[in-house]
C-alpha atoms as a PDB file:
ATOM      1  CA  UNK A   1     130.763  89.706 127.527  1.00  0.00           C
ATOM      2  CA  UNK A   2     128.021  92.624 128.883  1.00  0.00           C
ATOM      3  CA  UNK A   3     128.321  93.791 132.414  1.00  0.00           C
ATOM      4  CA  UNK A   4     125.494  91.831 133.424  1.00  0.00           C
ATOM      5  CA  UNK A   5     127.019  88.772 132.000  1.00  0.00           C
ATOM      6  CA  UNK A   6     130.338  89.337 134.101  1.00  0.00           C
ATOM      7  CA  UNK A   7     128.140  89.806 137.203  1.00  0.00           C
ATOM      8  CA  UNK A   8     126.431  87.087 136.838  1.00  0.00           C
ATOM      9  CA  UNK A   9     129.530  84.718 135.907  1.00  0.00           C
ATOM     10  CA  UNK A  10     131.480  86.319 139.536  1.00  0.00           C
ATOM     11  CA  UNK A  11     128.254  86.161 141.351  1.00  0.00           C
ATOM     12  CA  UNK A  12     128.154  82.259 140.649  1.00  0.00           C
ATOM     13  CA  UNK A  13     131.746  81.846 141.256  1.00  0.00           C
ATOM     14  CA  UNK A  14     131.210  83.180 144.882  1.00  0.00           C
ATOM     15  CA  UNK A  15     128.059  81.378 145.843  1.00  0.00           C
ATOM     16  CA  UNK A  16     127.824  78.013 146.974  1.00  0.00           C
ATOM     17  CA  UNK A  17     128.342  75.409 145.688  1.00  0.00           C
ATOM     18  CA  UNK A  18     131.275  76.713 143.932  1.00  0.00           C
ATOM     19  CA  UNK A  19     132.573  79.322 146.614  1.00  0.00           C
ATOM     20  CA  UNK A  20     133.058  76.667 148.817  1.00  0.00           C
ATOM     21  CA  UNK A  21     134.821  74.042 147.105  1.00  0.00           C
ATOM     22  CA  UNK A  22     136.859  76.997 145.832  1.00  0.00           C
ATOM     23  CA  UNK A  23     137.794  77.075 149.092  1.00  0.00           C
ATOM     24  CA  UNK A  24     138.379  73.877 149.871  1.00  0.00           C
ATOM     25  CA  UNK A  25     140.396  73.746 146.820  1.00  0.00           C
ATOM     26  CA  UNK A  26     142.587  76.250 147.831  1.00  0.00           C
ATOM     27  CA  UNK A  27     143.296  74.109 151.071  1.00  0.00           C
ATOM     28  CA  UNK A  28     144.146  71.183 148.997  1.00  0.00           C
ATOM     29  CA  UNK A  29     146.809  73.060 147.221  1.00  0.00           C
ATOM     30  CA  UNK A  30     147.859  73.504 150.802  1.00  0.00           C
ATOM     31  CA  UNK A  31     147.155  70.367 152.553  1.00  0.00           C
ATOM     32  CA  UNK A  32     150.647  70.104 154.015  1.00  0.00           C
ATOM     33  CA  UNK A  33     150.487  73.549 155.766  1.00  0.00           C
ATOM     34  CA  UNK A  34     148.268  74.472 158.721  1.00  0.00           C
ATOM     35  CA  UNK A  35     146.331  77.492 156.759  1.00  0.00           C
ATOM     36  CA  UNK A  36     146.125  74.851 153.881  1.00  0.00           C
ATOM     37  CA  UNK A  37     143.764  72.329 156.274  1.00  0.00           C
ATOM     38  CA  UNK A  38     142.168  75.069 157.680  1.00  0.00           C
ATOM     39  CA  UNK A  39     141.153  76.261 154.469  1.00  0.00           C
ATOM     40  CA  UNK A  40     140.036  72.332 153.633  1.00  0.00           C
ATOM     41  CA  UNK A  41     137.894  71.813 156.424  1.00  0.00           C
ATOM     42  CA  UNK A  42     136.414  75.323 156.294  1.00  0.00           C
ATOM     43  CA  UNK A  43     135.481  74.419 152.514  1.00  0.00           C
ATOM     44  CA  UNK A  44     134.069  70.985 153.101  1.00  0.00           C
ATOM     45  CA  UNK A  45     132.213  72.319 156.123  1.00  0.00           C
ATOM     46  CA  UNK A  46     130.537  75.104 155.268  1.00  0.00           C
ATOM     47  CA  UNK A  47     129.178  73.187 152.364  1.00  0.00           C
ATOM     48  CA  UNK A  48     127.856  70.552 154.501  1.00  0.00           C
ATOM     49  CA  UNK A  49     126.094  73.513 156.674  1.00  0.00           C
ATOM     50  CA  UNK A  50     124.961  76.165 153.422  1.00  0.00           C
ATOM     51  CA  UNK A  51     123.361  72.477 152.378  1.00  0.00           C
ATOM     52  CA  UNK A  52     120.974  71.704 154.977  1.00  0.00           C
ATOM     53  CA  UNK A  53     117.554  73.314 154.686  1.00  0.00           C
ATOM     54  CA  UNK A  54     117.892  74.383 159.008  1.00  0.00           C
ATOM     55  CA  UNK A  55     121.004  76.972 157.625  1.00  0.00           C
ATOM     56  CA  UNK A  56     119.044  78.223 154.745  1.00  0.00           C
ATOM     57  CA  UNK A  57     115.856  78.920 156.691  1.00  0.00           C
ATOM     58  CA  UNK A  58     118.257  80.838 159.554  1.00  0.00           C
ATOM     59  CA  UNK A  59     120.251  82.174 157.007  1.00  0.00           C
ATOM     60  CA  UNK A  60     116.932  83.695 155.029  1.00  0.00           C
ATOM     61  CA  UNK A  61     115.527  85.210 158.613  1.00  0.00           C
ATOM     62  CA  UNK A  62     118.302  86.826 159.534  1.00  0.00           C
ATOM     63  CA  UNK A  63     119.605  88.769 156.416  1.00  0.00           C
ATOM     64  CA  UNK A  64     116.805  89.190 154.121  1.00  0.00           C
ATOM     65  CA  UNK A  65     113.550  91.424 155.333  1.00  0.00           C
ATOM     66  CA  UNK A  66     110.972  89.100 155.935  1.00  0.00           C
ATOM     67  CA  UNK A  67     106.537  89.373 153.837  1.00  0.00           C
ATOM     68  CA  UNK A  68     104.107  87.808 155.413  1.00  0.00           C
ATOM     69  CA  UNK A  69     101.757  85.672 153.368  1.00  0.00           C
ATOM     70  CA  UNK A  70      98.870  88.159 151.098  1.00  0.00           C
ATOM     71  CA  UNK A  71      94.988  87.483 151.575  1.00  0.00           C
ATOM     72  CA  UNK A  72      93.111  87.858 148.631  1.00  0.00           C
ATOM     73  CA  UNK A  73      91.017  90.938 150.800  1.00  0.00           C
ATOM     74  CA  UNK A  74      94.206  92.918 151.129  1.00  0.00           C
ATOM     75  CA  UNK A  75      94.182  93.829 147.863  1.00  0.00           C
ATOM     76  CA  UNK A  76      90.773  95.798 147.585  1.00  0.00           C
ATOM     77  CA  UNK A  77      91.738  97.451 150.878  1.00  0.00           C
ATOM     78  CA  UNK A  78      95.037  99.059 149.303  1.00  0.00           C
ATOM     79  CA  UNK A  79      93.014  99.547 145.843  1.00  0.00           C
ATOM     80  CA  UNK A  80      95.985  97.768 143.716  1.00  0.00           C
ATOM     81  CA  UNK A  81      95.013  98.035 140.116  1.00  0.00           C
ATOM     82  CA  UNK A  82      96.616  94.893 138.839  1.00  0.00           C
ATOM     83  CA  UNK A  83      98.732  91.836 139.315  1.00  0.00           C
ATOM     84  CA  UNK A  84     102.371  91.303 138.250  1.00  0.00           C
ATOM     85  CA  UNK A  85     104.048  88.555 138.268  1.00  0.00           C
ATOM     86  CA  UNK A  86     108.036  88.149 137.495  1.00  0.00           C
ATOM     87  CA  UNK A  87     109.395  85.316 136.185  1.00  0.00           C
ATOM     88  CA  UNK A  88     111.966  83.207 137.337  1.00  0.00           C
ATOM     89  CA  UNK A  89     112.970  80.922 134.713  1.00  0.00           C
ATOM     90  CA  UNK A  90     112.143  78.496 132.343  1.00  0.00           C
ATOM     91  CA  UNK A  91     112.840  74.675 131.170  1.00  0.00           C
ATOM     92  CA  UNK A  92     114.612  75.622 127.359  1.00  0.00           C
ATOM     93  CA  UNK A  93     113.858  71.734 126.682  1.00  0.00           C
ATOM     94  CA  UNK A  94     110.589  69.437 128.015  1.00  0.00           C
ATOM     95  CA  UNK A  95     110.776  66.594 125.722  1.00  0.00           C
ATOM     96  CA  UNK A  96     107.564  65.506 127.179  1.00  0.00           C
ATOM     97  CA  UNK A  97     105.775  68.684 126.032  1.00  0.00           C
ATOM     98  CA  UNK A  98     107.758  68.982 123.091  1.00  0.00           C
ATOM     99  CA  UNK A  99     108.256  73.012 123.965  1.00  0.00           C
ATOM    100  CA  UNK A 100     109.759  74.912 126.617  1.00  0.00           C
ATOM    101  CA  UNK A 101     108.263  75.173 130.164  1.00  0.00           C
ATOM    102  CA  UNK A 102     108.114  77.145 132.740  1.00  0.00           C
ATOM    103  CA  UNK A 103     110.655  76.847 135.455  1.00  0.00           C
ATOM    104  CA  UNK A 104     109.160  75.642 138.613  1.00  0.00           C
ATOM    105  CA  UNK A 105     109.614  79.251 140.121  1.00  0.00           C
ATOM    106  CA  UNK A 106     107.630  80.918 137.284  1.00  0.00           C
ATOM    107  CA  UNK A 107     104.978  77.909 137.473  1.00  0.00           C
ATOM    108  CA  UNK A 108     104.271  78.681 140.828  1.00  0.00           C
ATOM    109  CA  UNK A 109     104.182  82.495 140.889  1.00  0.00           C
ATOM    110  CA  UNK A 110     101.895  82.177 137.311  1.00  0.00           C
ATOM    111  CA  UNK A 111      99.906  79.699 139.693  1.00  0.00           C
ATOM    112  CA  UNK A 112      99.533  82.261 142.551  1.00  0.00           C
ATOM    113  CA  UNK A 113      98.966  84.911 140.267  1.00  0.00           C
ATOM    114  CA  UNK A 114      96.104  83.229 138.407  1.00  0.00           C
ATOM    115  CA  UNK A 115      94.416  82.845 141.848  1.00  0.00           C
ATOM    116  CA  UNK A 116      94.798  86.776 143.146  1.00  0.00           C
ATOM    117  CA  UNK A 117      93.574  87.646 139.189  1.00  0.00           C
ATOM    118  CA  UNK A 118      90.851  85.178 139.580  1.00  0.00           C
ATOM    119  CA  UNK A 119      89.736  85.777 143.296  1.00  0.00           C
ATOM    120  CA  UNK A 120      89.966  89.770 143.063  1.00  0.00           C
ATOM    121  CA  UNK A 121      88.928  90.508 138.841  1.00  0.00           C
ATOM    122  CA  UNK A 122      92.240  92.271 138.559  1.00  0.00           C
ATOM    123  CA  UNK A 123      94.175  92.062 135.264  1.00  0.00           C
ATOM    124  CA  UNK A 124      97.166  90.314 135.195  1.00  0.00           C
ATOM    125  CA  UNK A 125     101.233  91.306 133.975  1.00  0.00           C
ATOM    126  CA  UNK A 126     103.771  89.548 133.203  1.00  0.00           C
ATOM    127  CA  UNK A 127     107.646  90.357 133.397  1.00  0.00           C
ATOM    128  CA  UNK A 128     110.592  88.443 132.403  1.00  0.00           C
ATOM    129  CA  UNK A 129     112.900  87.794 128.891  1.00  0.00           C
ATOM    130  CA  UNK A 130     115.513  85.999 128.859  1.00  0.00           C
ATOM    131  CA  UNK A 131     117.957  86.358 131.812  1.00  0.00           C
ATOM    132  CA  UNK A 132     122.123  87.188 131.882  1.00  0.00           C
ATOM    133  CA  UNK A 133     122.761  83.408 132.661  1.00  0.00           C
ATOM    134  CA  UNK A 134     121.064  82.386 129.840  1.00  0.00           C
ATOM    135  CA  UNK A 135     122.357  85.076 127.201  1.00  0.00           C
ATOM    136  CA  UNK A 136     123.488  83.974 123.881  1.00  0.00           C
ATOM    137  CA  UNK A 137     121.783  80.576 124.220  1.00  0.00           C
ATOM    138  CA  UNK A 138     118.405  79.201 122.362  1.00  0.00           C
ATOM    139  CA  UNK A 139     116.483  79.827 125.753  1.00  0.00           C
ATOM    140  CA  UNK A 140     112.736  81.049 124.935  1.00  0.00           C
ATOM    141  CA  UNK A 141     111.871  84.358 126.374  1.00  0.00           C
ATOM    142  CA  UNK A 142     109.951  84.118 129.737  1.00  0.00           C
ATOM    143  CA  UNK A 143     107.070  86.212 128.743  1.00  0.00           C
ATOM    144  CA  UNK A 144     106.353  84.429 125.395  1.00  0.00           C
ATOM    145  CA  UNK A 145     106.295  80.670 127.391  1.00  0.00           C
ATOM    146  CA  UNK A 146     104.586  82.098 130.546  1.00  0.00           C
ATOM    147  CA  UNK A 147     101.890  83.442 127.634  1.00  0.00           C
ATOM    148  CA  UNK A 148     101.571  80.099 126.005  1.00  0.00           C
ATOM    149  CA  UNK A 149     101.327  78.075 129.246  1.00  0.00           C
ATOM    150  CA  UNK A 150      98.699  80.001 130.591  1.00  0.00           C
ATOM    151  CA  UNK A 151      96.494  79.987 127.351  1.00  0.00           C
ATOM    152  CA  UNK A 152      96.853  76.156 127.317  1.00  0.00           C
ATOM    153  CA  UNK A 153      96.718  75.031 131.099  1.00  0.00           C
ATOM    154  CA  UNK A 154      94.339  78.087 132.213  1.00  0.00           C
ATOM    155  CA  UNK A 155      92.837  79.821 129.781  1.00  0.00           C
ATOM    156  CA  UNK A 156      93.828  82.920 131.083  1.00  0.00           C
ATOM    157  CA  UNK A 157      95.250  85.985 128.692  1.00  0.00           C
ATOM    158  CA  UNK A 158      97.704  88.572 129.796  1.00  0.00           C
ATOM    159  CA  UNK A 159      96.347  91.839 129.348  1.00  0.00           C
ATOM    160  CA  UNK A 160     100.165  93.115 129.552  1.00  0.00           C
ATOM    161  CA  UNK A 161     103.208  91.232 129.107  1.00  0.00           C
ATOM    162  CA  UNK A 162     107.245  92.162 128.814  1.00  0.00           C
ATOM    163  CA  UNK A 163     109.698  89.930 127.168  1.00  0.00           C
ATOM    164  CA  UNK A 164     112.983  92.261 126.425  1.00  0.00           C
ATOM    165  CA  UNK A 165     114.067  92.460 130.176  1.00  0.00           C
ATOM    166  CA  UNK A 166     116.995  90.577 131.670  1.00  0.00           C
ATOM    167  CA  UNK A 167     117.025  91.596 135.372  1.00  0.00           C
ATOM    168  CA  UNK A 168     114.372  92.498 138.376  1.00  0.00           C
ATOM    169  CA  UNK A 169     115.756  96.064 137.788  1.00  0.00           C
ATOM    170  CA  UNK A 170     114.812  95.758 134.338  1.00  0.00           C
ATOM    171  CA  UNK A 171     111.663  94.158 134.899  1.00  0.00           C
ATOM    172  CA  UNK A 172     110.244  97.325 136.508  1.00  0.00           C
ATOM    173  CA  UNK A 173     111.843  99.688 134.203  1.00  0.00           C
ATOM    174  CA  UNK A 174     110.641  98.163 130.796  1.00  0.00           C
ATOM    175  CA  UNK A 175     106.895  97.066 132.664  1.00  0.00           C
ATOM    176  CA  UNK A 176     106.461 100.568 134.048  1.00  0.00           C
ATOM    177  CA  UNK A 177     105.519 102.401 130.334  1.00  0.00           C
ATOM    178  CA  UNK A 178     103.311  99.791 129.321  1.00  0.00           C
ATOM    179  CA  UNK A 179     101.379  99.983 132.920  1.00  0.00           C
ATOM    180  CA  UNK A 180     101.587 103.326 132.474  1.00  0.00           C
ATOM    181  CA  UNK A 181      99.753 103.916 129.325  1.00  0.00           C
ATOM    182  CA  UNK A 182      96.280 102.644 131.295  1.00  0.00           C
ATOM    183  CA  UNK A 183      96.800 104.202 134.491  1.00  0.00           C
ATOM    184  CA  UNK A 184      98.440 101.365 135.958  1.00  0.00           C
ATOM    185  CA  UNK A 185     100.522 102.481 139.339  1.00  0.00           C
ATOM    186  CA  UNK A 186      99.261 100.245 142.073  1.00  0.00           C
ATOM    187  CA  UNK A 187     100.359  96.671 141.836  1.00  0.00           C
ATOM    188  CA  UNK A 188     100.284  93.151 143.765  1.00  0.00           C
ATOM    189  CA  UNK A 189     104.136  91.898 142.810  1.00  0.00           C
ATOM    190  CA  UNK A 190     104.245  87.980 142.812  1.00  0.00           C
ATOM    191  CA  UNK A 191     107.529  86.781 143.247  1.00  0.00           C
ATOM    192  CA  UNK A 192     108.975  84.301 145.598  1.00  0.00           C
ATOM    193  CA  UNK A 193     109.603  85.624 148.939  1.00  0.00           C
ATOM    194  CA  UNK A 194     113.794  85.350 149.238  1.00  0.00           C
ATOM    195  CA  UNK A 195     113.311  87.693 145.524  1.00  0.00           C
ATOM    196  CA  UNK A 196     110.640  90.007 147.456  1.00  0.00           C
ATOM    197  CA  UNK A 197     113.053  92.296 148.825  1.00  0.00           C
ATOM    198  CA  UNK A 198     114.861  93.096 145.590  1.00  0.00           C
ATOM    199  CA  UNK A 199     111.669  93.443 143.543  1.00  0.00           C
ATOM    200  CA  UNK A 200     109.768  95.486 145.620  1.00  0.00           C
ATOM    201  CA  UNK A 201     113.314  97.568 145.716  1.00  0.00           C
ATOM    202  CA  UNK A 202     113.266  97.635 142.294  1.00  0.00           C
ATOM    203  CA  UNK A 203     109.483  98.802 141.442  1.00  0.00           C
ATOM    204  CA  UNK A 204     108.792 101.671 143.786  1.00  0.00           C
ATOM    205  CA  UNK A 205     111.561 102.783 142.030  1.00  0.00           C
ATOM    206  CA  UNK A 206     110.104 102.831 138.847  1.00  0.00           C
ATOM    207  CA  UNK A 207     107.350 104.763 140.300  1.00  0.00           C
ATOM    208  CA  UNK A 208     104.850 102.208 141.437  1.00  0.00           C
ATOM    209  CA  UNK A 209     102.822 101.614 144.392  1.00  0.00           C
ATOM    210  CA  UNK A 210     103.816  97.951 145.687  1.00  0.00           C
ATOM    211  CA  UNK A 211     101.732  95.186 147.382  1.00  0.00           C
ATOM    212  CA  UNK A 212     104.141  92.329 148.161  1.00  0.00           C
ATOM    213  CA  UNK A 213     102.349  89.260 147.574  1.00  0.00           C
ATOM    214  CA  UNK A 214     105.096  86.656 148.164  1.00  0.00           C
ATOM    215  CA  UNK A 215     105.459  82.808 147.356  1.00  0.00           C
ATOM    216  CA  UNK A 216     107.681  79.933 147.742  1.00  0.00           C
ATOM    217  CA  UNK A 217     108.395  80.926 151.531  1.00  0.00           C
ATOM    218  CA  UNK A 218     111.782  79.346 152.522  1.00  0.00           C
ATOM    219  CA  UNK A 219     110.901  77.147 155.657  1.00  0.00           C
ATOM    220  CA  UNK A 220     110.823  73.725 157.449  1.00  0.00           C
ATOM    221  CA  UNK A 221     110.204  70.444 155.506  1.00  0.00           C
ATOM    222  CA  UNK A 222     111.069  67.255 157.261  1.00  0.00           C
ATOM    223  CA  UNK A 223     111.575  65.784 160.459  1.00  0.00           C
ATOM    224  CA  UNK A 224     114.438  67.658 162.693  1.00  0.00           C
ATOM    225  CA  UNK A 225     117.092  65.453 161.871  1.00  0.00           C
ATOM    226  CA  UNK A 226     116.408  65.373 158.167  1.00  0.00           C
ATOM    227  CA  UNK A 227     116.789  69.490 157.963  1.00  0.00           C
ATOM    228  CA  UNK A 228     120.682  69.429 159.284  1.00  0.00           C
ATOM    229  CA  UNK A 229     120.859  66.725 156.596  1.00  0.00           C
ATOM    230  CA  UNK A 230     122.814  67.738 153.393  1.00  0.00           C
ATOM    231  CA  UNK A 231     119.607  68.166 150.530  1.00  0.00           C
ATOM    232  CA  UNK A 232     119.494  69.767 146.743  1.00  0.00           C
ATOM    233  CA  UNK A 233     116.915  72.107 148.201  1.00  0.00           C
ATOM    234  CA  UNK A 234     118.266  73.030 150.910  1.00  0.00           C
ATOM    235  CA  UNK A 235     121.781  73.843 149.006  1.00  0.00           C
ATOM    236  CA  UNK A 236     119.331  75.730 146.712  1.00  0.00           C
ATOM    237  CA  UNK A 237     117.763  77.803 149.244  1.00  0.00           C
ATOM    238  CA  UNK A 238     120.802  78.645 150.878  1.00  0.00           C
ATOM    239  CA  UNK A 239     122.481  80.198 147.517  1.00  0.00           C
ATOM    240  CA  UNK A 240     118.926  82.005 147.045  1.00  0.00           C
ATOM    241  CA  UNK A 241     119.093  83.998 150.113  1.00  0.00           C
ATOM    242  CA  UNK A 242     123.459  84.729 150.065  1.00  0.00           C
ATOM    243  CA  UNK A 243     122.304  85.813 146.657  1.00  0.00           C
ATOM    244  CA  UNK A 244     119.845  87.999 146.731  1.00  0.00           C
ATOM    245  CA  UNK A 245     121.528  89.506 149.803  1.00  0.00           C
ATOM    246  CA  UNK A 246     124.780  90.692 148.223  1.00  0.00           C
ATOM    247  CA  UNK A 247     122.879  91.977 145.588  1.00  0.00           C
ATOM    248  CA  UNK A 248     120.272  94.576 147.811  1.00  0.00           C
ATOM    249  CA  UNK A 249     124.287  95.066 149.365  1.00  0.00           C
ATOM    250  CA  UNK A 250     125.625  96.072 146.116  1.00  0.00           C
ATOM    251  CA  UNK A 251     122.681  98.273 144.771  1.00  0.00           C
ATOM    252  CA  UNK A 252     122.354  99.682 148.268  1.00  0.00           C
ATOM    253  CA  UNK A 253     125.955 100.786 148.280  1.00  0.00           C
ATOM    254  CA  UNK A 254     125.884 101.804 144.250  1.00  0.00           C
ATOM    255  CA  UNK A 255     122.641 103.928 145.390  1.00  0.00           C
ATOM    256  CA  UNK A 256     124.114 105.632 148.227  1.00  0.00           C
ATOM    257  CA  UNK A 257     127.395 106.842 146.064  1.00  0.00           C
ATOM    258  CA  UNK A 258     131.185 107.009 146.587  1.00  0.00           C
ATOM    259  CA  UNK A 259     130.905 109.650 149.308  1.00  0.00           C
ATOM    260  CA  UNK A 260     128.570 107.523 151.452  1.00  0.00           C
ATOM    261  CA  UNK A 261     130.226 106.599 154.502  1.00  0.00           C
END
């Protein structure tokens, strides 16, 4: 397995739902001892919290840096030159399209990213292959459905698009030459807004001049009582945020070096 396979196998293995009932599996080994119901409880429990949609909206204020929402106008005033859009996934199988998809993260950044293209005239990017979770598998490239889906449902044509990357990191990286070839250093990034941080991280690194035009905000949905409920999306949203946080932790600390204090 690559590095970025490991990662992403240990990354899983920490975040919920599978941290947790590690956890609580630990306890059960345990049960008889103190530390071994402790461990139980604190398993089953945090579950039931990292689950409810109240946690993950908390959870996303307090550790991730927070975008506000982009106006179409913003983008003449800060003279971006085109819009990129990263993707985020796709369905390998839709047997009721009879080809892949995209994921409902890349459907609604393409979405957004249509509009901004549409309401401003600015050319539109695309950035995503296939990712370390899905290496080795049959899984379409991101770029080549995101192209196809947007010829057939919009009639919209990249004017750049990047299919060999399998990371944000190396979304920037492998977008930045082909950006650069036409000029290309001020950009609107689309992504959703738990991935903002990261991204934008990412491509002023590669040299570019970032907008932040976020989507998929992580925030109330129901009634009070329903959001301390246990929900998929709220379990969802919760592992988004602990994700993307350890990982701005773990590039921060690989960027500052071993002789950072």
């Amino acid at each position: 397995m690559q590095p970025g396979e490991i990662k992403t196998l240990l990354t899983a293995l920490a975040m919920p739902p599978a941290g947790p009932l590690l956890v609580a599996l630990l306890g059960l080994c345990f049960a008889r001892r103190v530390l071994g119901r402790v461990l139980l409880l604190s398993g089953l429990g945090s579950l039931w919290l990292l689950s409810t949609n109240v946690v993950a909206v908390v959870l996303s204020a307090a550790l991730l840096p927070q975008f506000q929402p982009l106006k179409a106008s913003d983008l003449m005033t800060e003279q971006v030159q085109a819009i990129v859009v990263l993707g985020g996934g796709v369905l390998a199988r839709a047997p009721e399209y009879g080809q892949a998809q995209p994921s409902a993260n890349t459907l609604a950044r393409l979405r957004y990213g249509v509009a901004l293209a549409r309401q401003t005239g600015r050319p539109l990017a695309f950035s995503g292959g296939v990712g370390w979770a899905a290496a080795g598998t049959a899984t379409p490239g991101e770029a080549e459905v995101a192209q196809q889906f947007l010829r057939q449902d919009y009639g919209v044509a990249l004017r750049w698009s990047e299919g060999a990357s399998r990371d944000t990191r190396e979304n920037a990286n492998k977008l930045r030459p082909l950006l650069q070839q036409d000029g290309i250093s001020r950009i609107a990034l689309v992504t959703d807004a738990w991935h903002m941080p990261r991204s934008v991280m990412a491509f002023e690194q590669a040299g570019f001049e970032v907008t932040p035009a976020p989507t998929g905000f992580i925030a109330a949905r129901e009634r009070p009582l329903l959001e301390w409920l246990p929900s998929a999306h709220g379990l969802l949203s919760s592992r988004q945020v602990l994700r993307e946080w350890l990982a701005i932790r773990m590039e921060s600390d690989a960027a500052a070096g071993p002789l950072a204090p």
